[in-house]
PDB file of N, CA and C in Angstrom:
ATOM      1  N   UNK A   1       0.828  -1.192   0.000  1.00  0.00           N
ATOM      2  CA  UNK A   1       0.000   0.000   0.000  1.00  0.00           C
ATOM      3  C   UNK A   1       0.876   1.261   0.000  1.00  0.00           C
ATOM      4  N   UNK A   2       2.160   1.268   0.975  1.00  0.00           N
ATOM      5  CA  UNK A   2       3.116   2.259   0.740  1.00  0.00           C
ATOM      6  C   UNK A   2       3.292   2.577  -0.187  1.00  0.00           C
ATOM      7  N   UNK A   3       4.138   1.887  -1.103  1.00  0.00           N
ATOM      8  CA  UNK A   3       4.564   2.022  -2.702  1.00  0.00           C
ATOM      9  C   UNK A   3       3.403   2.423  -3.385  1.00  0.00           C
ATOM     10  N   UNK A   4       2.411   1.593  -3.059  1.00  0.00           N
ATOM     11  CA  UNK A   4       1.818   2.118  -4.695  1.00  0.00           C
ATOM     12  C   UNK A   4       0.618   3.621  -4.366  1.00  0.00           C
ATOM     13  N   UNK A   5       0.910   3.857  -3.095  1.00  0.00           N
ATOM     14  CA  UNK A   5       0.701   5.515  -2.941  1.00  0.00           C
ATOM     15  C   UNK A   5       1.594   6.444  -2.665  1.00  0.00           C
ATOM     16  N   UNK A   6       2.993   5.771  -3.284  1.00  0.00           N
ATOM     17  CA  UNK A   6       4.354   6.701  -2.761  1.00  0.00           C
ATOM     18  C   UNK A   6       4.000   7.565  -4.468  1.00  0.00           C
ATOM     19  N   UNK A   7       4.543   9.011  -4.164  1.00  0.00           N
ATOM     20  CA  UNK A   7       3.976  10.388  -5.240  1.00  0.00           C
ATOM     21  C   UNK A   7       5.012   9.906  -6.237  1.00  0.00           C
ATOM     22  N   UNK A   8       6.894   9.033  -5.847  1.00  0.00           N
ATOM     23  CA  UNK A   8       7.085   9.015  -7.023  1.00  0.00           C
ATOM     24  C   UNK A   8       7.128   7.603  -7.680  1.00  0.00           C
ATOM     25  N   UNK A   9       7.021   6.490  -6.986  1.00  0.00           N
ATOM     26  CA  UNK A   9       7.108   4.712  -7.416  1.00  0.00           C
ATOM     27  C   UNK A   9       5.401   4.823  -7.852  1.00  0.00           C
ATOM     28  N   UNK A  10       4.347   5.321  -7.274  1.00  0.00           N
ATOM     29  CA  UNK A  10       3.304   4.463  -7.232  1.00  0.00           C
ATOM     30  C   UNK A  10       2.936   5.002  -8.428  1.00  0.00           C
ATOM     31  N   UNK A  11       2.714   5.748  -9.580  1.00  0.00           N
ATOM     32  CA  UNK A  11       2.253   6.454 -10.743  1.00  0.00           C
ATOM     33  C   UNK A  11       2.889   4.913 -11.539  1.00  0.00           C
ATOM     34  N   UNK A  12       4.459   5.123 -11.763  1.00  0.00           N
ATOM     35  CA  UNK A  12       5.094   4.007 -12.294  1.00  0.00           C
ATOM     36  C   UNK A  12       4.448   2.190 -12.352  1.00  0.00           C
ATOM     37  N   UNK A  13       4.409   2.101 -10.729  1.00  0.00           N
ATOM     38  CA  UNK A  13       3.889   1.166 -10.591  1.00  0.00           C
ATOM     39  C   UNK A  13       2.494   0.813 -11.071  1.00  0.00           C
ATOM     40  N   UNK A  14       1.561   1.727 -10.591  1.00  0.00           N
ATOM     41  CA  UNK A  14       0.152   1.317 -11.157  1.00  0.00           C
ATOM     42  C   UNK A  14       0.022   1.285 -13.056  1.00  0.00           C
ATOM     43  N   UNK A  15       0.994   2.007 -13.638  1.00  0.00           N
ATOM     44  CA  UNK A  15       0.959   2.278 -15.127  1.00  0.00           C
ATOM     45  C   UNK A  15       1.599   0.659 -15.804  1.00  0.00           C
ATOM     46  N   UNK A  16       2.427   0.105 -15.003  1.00  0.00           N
ATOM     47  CA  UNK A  16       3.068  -1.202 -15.306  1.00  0.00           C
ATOM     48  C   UNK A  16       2.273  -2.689 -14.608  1.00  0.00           C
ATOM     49  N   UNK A  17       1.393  -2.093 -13.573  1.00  0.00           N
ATOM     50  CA  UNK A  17       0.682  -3.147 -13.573  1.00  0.00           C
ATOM     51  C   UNK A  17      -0.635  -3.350 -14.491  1.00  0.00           C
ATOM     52  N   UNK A  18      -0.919  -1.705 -14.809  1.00  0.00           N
ATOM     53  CA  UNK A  18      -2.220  -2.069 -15.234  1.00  0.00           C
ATOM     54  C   UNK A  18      -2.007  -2.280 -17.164  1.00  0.00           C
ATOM     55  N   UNK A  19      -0.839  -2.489 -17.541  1.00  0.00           N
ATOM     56  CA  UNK A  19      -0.326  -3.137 -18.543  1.00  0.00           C
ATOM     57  C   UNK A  19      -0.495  -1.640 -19.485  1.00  0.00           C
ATOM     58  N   UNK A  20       0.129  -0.444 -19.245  1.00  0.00           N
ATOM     59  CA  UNK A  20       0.269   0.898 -20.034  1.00  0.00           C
ATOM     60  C   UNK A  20       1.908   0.222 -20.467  1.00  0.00           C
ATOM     61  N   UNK A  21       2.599  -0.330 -19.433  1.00  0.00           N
ATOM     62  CA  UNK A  21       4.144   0.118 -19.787  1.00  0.00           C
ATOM     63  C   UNK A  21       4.626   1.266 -18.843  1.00  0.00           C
ATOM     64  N   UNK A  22       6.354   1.251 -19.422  1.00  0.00           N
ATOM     65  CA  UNK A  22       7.119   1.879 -18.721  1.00  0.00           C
ATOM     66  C   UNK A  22       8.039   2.835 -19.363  1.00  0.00           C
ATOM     67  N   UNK A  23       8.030   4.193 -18.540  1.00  0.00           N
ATOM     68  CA  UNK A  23       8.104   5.182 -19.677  1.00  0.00           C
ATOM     69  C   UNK A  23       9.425   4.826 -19.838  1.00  0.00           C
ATOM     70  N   UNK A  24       9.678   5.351 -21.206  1.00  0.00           N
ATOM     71  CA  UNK A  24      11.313   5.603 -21.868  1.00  0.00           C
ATOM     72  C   UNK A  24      12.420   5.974 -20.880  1.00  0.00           C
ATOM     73  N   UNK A  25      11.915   7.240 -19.502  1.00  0.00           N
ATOM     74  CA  UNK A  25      13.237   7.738 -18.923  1.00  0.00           C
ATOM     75  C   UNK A  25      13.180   6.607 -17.848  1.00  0.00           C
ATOM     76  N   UNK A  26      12.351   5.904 -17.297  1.00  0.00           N
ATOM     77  CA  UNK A  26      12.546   4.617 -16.166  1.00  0.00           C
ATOM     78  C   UNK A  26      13.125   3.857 -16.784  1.00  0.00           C
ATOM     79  N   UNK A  27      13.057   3.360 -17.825  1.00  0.00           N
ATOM     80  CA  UNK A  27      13.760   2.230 -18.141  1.00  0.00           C
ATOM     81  C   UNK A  27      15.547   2.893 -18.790  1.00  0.00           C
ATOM     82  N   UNK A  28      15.621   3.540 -18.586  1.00  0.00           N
ATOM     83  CA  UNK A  28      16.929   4.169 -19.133  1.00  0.00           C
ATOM     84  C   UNK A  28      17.063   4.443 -17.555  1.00  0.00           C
ATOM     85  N   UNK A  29      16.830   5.077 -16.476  1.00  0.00           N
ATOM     86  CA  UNK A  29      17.457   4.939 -15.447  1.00  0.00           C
ATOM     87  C   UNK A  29      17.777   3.521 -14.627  1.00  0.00           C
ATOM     88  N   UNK A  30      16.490   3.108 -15.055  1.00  0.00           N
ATOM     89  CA  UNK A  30      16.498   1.447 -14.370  1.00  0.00           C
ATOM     90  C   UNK A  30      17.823   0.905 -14.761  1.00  0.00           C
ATOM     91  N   UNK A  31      18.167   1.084 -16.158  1.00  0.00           N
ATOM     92  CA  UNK A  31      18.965   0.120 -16.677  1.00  0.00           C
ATOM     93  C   UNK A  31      20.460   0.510 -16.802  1.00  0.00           C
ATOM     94  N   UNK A  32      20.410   2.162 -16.546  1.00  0.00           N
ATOM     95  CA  UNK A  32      22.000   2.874 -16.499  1.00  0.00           C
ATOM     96  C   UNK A  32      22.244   2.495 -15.113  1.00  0.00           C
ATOM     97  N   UNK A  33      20.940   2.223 -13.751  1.00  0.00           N
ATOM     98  CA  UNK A  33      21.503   1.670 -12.158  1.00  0.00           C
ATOM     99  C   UNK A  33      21.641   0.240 -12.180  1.00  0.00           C
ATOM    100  N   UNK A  34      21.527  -0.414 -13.123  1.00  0.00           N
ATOM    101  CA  UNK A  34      21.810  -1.857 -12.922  1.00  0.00           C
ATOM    102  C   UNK A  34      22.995  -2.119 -13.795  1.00  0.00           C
ATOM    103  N   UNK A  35      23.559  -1.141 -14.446  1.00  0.00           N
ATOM    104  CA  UNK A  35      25.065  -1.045 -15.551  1.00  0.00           C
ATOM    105  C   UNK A  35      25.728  -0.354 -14.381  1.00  0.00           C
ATOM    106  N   UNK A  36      25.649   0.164 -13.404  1.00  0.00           N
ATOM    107  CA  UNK A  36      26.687   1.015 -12.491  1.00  0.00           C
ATOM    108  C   UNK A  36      27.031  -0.238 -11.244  1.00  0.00           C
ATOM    109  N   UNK A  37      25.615  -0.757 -10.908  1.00  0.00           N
ATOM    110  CA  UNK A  37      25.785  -1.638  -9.904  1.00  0.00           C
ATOM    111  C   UNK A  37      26.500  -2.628  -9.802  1.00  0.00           C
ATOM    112  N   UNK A  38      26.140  -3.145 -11.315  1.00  0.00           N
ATOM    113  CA  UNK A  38      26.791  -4.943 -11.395  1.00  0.00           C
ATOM    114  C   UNK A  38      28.332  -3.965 -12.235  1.00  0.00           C
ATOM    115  N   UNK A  39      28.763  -3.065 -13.090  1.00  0.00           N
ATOM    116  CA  UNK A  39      30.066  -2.943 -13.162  1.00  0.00           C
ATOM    117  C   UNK A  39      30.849  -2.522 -11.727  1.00  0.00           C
ATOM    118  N   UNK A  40      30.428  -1.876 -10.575  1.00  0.00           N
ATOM    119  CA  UNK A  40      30.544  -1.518  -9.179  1.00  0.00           C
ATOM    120  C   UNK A  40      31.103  -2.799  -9.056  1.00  0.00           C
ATOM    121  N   UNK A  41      30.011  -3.657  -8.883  1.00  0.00           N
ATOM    122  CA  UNK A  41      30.392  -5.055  -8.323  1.00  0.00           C
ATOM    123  C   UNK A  41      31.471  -5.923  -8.817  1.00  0.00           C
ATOM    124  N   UNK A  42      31.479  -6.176  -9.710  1.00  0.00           N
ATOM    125  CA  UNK A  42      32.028  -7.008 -10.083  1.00  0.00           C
ATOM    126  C   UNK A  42      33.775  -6.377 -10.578  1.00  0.00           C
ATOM    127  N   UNK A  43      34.130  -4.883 -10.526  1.00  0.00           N
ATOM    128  CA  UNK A  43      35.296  -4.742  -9.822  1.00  0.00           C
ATOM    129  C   UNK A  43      35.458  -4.775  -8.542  1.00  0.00           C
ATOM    130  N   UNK A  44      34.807  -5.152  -7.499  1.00  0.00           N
ATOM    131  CA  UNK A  44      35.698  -5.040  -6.311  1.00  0.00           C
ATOM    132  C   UNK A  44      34.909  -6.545  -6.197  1.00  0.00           C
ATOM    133  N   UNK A  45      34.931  -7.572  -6.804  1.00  0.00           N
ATOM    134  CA  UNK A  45      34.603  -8.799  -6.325  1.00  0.00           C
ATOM    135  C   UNK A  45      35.916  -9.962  -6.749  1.00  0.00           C
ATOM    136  N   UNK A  46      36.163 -11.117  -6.252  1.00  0.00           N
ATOM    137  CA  UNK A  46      37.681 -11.505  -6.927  1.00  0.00           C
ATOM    138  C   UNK A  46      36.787 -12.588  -7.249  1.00  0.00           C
ATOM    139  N   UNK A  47      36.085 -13.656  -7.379  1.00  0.00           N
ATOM    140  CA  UNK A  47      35.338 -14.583  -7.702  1.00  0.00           C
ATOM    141  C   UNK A  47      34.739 -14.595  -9.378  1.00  0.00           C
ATOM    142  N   UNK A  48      35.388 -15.133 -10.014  1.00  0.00           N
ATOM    143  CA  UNK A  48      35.041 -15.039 -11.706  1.00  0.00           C
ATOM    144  C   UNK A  48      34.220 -15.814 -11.641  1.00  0.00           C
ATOM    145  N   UNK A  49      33.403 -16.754 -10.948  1.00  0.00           N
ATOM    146  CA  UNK A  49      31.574 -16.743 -11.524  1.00  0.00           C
ATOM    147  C   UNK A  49      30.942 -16.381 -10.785  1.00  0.00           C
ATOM    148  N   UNK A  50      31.056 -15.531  -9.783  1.00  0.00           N
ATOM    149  CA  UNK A  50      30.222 -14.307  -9.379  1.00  0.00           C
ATOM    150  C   UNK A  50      30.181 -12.988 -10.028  1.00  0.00           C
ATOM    151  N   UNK A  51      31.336 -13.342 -10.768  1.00  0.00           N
ATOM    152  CA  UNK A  51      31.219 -12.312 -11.753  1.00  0.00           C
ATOM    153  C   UNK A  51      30.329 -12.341 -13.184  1.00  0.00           C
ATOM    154  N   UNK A  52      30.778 -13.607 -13.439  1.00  0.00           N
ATOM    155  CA  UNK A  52      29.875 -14.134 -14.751  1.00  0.00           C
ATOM    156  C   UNK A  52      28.573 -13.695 -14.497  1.00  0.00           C
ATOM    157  N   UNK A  53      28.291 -14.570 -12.954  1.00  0.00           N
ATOM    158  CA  UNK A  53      26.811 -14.569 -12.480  1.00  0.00           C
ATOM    159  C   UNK A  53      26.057 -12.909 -12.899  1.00  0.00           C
ATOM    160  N   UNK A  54      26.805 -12.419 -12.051  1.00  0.00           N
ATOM    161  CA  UNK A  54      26.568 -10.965 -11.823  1.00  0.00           C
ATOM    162  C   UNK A  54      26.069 -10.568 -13.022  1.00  0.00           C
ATOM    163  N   UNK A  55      27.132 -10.442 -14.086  1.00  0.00           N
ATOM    164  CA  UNK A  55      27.091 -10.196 -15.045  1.00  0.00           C
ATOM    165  C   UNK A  55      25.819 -10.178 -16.061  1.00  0.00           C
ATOM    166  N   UNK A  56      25.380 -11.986 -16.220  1.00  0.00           N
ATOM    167  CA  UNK A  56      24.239 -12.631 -16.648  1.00  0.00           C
ATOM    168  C   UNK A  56      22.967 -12.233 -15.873  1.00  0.00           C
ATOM    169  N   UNK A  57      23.115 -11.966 -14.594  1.00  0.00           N
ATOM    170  CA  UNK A  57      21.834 -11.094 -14.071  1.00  0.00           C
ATOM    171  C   UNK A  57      21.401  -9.894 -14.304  1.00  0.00           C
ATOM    172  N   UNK A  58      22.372  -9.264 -14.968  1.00  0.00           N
ATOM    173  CA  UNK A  58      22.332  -7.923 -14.976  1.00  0.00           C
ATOM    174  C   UNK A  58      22.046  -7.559 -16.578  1.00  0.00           C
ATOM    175  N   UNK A  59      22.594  -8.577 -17.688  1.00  0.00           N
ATOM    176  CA  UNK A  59      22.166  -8.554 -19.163  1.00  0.00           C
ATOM    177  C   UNK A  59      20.832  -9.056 -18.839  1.00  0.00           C
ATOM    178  N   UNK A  60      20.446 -10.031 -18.239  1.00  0.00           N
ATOM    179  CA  UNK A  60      19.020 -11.020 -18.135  1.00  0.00           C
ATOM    180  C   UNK A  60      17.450  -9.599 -17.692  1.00  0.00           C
ATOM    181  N   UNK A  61      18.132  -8.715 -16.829  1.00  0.00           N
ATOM    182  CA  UNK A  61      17.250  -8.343 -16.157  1.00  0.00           C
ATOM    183  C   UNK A  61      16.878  -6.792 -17.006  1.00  0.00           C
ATOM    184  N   UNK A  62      18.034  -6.115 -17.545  1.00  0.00           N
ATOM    185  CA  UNK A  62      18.117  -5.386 -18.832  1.00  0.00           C
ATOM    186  C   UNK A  62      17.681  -5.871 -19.764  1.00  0.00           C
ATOM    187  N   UNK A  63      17.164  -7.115 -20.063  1.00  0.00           N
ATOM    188  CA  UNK A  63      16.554  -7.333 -21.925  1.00  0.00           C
ATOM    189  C   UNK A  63      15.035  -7.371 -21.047  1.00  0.00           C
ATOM    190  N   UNK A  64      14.701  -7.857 -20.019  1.00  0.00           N
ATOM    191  CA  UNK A  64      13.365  -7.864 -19.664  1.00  0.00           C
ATOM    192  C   UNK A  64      12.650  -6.816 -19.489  1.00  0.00           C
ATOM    193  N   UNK A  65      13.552  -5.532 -19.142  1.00  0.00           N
ATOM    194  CA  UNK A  65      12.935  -4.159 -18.737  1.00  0.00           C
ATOM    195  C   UNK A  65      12.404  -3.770 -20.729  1.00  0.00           C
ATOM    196  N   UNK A  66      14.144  -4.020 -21.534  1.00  0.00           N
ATOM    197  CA  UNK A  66      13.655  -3.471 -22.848  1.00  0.00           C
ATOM    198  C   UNK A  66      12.700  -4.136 -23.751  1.00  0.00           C
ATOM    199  N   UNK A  67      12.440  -5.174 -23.416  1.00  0.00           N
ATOM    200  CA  UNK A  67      11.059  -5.767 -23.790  1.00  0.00           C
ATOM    201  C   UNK A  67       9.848  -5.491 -23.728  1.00  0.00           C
ATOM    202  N   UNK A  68       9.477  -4.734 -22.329  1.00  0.00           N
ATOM    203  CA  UNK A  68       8.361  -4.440 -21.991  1.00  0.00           C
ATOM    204  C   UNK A  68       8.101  -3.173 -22.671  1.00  0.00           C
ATOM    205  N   UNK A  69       6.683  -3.208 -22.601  1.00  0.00           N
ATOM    206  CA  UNK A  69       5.955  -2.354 -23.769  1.00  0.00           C
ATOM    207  C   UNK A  69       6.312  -1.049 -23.123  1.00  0.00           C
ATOM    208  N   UNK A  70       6.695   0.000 -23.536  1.00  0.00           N
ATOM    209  CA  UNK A  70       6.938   1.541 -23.889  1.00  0.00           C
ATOM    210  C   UNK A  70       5.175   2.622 -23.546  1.00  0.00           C
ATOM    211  N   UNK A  71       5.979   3.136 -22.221  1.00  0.00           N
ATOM    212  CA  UNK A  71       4.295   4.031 -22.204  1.00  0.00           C
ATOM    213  C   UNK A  71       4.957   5.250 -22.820  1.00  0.00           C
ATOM    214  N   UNK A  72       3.910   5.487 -23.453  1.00  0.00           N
ATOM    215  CA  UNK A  72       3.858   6.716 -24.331  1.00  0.00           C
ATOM    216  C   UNK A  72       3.713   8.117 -23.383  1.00  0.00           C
ATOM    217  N   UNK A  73       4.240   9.188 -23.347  1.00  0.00           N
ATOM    218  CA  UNK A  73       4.240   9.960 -22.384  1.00  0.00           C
ATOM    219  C   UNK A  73       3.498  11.527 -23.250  1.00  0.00           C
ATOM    220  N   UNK A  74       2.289  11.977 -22.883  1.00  0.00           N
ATOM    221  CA  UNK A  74       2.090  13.427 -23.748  1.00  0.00           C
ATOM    222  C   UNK A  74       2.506  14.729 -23.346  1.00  0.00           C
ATOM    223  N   UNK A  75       3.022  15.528 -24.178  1.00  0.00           N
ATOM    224  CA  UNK A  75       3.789  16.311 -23.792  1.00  0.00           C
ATOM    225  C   UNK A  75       2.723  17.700 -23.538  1.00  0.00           C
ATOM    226  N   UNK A  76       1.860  18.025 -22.970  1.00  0.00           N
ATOM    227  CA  UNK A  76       0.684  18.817 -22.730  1.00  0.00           C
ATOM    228  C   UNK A  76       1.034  19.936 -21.546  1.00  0.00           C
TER     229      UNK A  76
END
């Protein structure tokens, strides 16, 4: 109930559940904080398939965001 009456997640959220999509600048932030996180990580990690891992979670979870349908935003 928090989230999806928080002024800035819950707009997002209710627009992606109720199958509008997700605007162009969320998914470009979503996906430039999950390119900072897992490159973050995986220099200061010494484990090369936690790195792989990392890695593959972080391409896996980026093609799922750019998949999803695109809300159209009006400029009014």
């Amino acid at each position: 109930n928090w989230i999806m009456n928080h002024r800035l997640f819950g707009p997002l959220i209710r627009d992606w559940k109720s199958g509008l999509g997700i605007t162009r600048r969320a998914k470009f932030f979503a996906i430039f904080s999950i390119t900072f996180g897992i490159t973050t990580s995986v220099l200061l990690i010494s484990n090369g398939i936690t790195r792989i891992l990392l890695v593959f979670i972080g391409l896996a979870v980026s093609i799922y965001l750019i998949t999803r349908p695109t809300k159209l935003v009006s400029k009014n």
